[in-house]
N, C-alpha and C. Protein backbone atom coordinates (compact mmCIF):
# COMPACT_ATOMS: atom_id res chain seq x y z
N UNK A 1 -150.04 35.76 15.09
CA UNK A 1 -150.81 36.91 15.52
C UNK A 1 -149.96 37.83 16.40
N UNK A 2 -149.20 36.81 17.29
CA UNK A 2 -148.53 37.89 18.03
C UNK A 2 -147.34 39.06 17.25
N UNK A 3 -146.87 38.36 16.06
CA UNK A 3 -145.79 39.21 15.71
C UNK A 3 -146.48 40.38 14.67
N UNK A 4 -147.78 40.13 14.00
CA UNK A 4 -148.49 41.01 13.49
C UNK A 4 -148.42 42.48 14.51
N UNK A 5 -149.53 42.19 16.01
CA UNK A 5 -149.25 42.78 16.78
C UNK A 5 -147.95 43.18 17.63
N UNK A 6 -147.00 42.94 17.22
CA UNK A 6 -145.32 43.50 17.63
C UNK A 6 -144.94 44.63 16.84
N UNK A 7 -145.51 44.12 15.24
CA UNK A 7 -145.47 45.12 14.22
C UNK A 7 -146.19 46.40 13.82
N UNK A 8 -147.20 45.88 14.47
CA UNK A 8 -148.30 47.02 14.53
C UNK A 8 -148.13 48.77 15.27
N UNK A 9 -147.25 49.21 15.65
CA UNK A 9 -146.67 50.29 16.39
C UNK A 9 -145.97 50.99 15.02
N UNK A 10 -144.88 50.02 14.57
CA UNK A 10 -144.03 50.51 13.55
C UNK A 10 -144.73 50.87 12.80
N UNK A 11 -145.83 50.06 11.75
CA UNK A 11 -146.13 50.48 10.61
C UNK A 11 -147.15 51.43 10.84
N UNK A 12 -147.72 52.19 12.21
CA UNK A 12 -148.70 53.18 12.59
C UNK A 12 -147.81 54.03 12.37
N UNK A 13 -146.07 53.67 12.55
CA UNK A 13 -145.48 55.17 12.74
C UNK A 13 -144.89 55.40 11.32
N UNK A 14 -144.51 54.39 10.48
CA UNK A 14 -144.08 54.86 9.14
C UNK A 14 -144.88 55.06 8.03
N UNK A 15 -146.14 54.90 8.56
CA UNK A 15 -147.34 54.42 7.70
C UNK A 15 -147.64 55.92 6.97
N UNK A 16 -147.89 57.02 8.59
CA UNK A 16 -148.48 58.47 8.00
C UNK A 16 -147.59 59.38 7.00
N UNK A 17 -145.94 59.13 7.09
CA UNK A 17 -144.73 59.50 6.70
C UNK A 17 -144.87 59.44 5.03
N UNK A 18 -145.77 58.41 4.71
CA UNK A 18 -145.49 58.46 3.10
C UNK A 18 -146.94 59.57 2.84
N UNK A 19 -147.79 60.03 3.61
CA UNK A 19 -148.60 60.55 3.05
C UNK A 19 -148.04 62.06 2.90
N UNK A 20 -146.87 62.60 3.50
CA UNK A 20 -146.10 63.46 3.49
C UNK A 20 -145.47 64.17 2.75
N UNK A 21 -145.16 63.14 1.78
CA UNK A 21 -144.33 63.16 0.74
C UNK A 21 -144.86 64.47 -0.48
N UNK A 22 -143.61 65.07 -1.22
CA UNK A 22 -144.36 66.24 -2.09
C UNK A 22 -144.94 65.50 -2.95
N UNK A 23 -145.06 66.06 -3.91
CA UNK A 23 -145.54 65.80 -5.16
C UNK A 23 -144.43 65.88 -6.49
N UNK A 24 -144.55 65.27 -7.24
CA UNK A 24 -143.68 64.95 -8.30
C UNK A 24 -143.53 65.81 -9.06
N UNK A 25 -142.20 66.51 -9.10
CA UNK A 25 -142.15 68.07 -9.66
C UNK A 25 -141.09 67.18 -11.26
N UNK A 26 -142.02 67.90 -12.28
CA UNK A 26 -141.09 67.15 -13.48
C UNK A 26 -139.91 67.91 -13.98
N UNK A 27 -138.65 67.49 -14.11
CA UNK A 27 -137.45 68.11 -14.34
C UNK A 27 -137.29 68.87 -15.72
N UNK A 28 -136.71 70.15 -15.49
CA UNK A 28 -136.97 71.17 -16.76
C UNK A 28 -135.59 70.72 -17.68
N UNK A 29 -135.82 70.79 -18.84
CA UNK A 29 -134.67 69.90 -19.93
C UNK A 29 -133.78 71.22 -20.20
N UNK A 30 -132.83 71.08 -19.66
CA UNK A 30 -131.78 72.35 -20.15
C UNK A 30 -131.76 71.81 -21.42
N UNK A 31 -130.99 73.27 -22.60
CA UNK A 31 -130.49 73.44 -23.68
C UNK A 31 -129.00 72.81 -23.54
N UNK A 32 -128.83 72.19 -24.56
CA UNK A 32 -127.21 71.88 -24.88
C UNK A 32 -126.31 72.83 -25.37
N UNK A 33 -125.21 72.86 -24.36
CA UNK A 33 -124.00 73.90 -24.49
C UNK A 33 -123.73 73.60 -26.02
N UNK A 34 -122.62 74.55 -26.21
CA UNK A 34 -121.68 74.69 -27.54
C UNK A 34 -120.61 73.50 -26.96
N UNK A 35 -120.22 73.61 -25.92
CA UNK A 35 -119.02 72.21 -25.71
C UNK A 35 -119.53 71.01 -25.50
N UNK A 36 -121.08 70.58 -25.24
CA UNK A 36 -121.65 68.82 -25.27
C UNK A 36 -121.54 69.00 -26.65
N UNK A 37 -122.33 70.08 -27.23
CA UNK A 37 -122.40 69.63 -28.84
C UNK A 37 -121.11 69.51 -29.71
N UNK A 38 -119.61 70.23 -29.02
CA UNK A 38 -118.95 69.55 -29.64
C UNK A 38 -118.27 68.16 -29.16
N UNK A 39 -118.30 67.60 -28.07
CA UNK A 39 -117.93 66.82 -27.53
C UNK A 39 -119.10 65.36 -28.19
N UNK A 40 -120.09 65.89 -28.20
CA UNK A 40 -120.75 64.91 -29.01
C UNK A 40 -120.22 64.75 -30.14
N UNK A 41 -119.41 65.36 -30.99
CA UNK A 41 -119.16 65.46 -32.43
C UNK A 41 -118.32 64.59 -32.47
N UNK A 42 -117.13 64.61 -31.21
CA UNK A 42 -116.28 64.31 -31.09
C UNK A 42 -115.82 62.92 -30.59
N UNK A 43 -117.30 62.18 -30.22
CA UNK A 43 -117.40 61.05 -29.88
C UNK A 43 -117.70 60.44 -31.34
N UNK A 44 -118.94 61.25 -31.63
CA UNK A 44 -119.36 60.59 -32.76
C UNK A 44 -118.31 60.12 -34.06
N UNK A 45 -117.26 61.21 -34.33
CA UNK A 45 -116.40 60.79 -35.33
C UNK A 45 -115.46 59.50 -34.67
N UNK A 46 -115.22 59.34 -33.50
CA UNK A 46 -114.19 58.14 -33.02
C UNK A 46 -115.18 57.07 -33.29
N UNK A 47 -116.48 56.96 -32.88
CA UNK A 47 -116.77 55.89 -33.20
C UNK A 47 -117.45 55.34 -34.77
N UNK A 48 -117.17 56.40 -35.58
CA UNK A 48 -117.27 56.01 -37.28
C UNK A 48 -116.26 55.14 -37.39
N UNK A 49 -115.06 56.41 -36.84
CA UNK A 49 -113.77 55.58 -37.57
C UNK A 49 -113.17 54.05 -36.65
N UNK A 50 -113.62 54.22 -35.56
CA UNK A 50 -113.37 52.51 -34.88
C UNK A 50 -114.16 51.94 -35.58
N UNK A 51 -115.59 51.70 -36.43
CA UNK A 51 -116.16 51.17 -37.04
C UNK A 51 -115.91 51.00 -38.32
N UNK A 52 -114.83 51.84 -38.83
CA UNK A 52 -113.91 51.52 -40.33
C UNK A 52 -113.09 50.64 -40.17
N UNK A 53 -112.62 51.48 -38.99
CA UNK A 53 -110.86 50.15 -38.42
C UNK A 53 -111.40 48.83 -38.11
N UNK A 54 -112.47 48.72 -37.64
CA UNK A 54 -113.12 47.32 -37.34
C UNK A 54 -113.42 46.76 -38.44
N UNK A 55 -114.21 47.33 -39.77
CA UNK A 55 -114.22 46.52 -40.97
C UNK A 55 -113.25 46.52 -41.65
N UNK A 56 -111.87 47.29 -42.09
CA UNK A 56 -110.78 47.00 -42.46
C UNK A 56 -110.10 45.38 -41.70
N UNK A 57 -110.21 45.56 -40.52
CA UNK A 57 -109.72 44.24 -39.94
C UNK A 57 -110.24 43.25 -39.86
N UNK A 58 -111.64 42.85 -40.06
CA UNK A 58 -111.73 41.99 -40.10
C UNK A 58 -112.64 41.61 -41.94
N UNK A 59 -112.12 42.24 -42.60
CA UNK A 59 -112.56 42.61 -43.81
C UNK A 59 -111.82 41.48 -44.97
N UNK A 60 -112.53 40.62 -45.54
CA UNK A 60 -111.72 39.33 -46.33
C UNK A 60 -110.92 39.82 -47.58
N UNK A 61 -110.30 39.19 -47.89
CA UNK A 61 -109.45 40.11 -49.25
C UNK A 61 -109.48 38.74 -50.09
């Protein structure tokens, strides 16, 4: 009981702090540049062709 009441000060003082808080603003989705979309391209073809080179190598003959 006693440490309830030790605690009891703190959580009066952090308690009102969350009622404070804003409100949940939802994040606006930018458009994709011309350079993600080519940089995406540019991922995308490395990992075709590591996925060729990977079945060439381990590919049975």
């Amino acid at each position: 009981m006693k440490r309830i009441l030790a605690i009891a000060p703190y959580l009066a003082l952090t308690l009102p702090t969350t009622a404070l808080a804003e409100a949940f603003e939802r994040p606006i989705p930018q458009p994709q540049t011309h350079v993600a979309e080519f940089w995406f391209l540019v991922g995308s073809v490395a990992l075709v062709l590591s996925l060729v080179a990977v079945q060439m190598l381990v590919s049975r003959r």
